[in-house]
N, C-alpha and C. Protein backbone atom coordinates (compact mmCIF):
# COMPACT_ATOMS: atom_id res chain seq x y z
N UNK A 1 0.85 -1.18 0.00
CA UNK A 1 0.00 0.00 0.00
C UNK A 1 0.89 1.24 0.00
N UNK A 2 0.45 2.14 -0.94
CA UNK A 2 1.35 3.56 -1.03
C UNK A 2 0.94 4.28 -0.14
N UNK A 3 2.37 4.88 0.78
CA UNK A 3 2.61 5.87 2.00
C UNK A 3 2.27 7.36 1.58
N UNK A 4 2.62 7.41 0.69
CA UNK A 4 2.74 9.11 0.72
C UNK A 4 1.51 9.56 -0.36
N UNK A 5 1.19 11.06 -0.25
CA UNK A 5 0.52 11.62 -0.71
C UNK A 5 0.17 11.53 -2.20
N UNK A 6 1.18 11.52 -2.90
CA UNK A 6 1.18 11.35 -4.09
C UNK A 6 0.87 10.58 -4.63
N UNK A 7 1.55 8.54 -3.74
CA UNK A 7 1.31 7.40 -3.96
C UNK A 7 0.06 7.06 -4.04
N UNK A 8 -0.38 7.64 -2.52
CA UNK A 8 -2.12 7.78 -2.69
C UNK A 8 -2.75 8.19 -3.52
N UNK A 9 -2.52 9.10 -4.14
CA UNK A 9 -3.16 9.74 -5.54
C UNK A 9 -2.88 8.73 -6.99
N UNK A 10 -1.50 8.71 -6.77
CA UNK A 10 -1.60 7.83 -8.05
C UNK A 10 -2.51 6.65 -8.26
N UNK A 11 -2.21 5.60 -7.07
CA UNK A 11 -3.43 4.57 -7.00
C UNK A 11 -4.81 4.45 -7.41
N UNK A 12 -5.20 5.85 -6.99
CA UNK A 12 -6.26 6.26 -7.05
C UNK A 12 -7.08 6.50 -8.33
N UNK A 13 -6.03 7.30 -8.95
CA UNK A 13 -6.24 7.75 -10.62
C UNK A 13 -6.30 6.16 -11.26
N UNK A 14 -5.10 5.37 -10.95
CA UNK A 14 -4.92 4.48 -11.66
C UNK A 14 -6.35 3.22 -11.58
N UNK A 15 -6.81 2.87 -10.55
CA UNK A 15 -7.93 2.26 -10.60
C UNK A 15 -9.21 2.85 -11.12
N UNK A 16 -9.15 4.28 -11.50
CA UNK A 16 -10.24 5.42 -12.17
C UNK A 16 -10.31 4.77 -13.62
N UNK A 17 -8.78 4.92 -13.88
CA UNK A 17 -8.35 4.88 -15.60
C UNK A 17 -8.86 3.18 -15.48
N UNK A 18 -8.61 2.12 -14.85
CA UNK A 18 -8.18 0.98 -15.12
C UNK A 18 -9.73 0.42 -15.60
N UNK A 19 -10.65 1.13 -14.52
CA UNK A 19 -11.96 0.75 -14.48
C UNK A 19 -12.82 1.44 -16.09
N UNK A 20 -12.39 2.36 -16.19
CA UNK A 20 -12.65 2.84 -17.84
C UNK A 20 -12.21 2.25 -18.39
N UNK A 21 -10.97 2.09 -18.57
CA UNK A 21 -10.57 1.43 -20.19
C UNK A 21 -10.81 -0.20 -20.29
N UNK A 22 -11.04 -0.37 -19.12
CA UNK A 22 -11.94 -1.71 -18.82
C UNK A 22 -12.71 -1.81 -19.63
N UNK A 23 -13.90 -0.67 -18.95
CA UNK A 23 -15.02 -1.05 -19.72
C UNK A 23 -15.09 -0.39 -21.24
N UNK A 24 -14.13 0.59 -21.77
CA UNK A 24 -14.15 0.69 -22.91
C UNK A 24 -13.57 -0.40 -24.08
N UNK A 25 -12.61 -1.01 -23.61
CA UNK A 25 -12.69 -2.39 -23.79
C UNK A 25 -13.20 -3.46 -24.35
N UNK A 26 -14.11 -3.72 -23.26
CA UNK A 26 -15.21 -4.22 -23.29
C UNK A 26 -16.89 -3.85 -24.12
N UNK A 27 -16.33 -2.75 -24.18
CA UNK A 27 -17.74 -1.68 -25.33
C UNK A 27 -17.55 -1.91 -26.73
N UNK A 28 -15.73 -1.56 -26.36
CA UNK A 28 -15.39 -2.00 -28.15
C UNK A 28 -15.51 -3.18 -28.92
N UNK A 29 -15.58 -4.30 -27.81
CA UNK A 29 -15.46 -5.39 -28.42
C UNK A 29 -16.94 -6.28 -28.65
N UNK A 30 -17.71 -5.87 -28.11
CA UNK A 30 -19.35 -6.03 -28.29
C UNK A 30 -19.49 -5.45 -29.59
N UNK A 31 -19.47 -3.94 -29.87
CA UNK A 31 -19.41 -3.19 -30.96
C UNK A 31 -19.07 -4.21 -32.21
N UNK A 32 -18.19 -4.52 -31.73
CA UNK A 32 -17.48 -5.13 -33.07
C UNK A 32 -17.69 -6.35 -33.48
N UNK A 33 -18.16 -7.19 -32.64
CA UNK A 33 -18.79 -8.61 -32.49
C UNK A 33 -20.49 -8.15 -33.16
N UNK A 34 -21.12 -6.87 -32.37
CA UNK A 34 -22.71 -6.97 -33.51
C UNK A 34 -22.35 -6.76 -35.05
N UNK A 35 -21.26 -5.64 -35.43
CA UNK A 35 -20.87 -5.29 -36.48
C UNK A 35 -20.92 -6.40 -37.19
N UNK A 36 -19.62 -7.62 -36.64
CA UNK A 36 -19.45 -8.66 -37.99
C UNK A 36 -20.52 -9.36 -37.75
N UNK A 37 -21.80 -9.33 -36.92
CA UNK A 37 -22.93 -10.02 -36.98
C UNK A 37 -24.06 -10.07 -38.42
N UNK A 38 -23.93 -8.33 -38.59
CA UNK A 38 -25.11 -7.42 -38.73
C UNK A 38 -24.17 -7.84 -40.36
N UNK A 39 -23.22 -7.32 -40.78
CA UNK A 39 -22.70 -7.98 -42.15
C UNK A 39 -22.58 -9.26 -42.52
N UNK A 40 -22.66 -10.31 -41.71
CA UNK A 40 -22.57 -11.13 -42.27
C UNK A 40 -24.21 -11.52 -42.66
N UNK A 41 -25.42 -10.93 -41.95
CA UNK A 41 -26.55 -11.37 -42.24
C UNK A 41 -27.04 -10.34 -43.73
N UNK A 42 -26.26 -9.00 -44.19
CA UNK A 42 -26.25 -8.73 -45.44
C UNK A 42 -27.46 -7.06 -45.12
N UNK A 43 -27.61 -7.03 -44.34
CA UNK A 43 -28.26 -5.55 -43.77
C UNK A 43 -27.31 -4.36 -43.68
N UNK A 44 -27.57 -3.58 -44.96
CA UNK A 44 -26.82 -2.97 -45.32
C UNK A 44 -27.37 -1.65 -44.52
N UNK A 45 -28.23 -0.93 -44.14
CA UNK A 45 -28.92 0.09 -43.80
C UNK A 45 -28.27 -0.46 -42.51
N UNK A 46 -28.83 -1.64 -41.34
CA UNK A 46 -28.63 -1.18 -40.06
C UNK A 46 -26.84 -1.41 -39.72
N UNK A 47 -25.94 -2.13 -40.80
CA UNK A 47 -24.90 -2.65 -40.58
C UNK A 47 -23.96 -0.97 -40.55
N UNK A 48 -24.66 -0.05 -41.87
CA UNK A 48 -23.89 1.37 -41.45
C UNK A 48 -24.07 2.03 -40.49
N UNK A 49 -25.33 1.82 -39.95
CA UNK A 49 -26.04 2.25 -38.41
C UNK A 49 -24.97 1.71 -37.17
N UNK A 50 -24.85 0.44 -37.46
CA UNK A 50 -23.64 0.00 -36.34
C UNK A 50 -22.07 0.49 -36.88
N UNK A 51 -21.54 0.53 -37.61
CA UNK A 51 -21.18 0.87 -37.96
C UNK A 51 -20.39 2.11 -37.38
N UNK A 52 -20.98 3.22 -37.36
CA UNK A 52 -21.34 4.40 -36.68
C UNK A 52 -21.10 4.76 -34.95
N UNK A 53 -21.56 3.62 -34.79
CA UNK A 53 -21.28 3.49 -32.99
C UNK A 53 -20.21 2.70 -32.57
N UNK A 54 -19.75 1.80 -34.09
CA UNK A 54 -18.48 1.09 -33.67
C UNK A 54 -17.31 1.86 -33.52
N UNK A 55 -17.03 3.06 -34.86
CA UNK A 55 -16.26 4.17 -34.48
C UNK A 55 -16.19 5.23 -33.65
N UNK A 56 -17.52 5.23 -32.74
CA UNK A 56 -17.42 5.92 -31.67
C UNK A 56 -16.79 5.19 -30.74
N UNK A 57 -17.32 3.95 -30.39
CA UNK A 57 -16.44 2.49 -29.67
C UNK A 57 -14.61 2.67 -29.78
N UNK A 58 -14.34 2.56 -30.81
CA UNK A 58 -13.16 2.72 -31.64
C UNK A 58 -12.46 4.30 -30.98
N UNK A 59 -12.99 5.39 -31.40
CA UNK A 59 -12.46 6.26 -30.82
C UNK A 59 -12.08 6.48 -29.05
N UNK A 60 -12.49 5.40 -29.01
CA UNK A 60 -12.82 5.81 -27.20
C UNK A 60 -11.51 4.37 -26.63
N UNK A 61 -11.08 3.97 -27.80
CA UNK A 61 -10.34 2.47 -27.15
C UNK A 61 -8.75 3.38 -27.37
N UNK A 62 -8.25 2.14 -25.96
CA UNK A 62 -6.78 2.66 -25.72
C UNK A 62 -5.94 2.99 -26.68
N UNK A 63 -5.66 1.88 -27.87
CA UNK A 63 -4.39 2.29 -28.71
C UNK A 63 -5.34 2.87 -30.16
N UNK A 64 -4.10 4.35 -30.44
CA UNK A 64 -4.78 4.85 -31.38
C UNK A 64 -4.22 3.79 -32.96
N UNK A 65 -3.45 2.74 -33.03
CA UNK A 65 -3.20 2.60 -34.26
C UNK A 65 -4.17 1.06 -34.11
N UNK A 66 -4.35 0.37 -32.76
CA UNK A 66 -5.45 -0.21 -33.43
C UNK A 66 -6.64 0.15 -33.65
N UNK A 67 -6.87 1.38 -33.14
CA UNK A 67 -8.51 2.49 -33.57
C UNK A 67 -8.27 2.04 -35.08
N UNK A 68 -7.51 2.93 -35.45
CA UNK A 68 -7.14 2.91 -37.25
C UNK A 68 -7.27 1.52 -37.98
N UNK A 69 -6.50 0.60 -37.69
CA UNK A 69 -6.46 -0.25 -38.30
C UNK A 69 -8.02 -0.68 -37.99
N UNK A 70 -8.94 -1.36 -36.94
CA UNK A 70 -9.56 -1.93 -36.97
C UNK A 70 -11.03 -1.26 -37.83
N UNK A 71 -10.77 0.23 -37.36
CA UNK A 71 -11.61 1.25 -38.20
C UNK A 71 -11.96 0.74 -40.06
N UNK A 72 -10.23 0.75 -40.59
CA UNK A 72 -9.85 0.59 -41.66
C UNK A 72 -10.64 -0.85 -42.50
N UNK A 73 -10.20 -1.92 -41.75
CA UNK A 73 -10.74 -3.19 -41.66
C UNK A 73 -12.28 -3.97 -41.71
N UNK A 74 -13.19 -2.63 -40.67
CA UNK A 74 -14.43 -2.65 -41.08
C UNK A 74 -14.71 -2.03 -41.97
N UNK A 75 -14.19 -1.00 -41.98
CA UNK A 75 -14.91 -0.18 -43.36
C UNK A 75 -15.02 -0.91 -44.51
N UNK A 76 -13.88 -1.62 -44.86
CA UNK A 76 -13.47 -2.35 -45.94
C UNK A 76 -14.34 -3.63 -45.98
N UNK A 77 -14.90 -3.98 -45.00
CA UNK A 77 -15.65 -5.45 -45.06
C UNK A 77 -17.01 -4.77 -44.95
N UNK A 78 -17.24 -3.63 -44.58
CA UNK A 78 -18.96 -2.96 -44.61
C UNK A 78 -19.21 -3.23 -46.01
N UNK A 79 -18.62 -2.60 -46.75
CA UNK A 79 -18.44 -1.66 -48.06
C UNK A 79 -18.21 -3.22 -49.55
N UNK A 80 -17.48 -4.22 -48.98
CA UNK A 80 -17.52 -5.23 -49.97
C UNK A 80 -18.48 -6.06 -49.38
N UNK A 81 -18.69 -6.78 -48.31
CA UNK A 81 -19.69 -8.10 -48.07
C UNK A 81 -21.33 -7.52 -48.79
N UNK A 82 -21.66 -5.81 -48.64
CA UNK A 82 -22.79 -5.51 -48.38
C UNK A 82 -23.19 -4.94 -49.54
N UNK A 83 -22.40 -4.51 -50.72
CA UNK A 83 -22.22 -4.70 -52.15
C UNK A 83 -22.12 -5.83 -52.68
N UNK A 84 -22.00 -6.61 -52.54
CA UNK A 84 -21.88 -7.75 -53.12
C UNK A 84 -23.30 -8.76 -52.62
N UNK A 85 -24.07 -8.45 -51.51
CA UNK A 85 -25.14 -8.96 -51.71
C UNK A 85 -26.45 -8.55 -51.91
């Protein structure tokens, strides 16, 4: 257990942050699990609808280059699975 003032603070912050990016995490990865749901059943209207909230998901997750890439990745599978059927 941290003695000093600061230690105390840090702890503190750190179980703040730990408990967010937890659950952002966890937001993103639901997001992204209805996403490849909603394309693979060929619903092109609600799949851009999710879509939409996945990059809000996305913006809100820890690393910015897997934001990008995974961003990149759906877009690219929205845009061909949902053209093509």
């Amino acid at each position: 257990m941290a003695n000093h003032l600061s230690a105390l603070k840090r702890a503190r912050q750190t179980e703040k942050r730990t408990a967010r990016n937890r659950a952002n995490t966890s937001r993103l990865r639901g997001a992204l699990r209805e996403l490849r749901e909603i394309i693979a059943k060929g619903d092109k209207a609600a799949a851009e609808q999710t879509y939409r909230t996945t990059v809000s998901a996305l913006d809100k997750a820890i690393d910015p280059d897997r934001t990008s890439r995974t961003g990149s990745s759906s877009s690219r599978c929205l845009h061909v699975r949902t053209d093509t059927q």
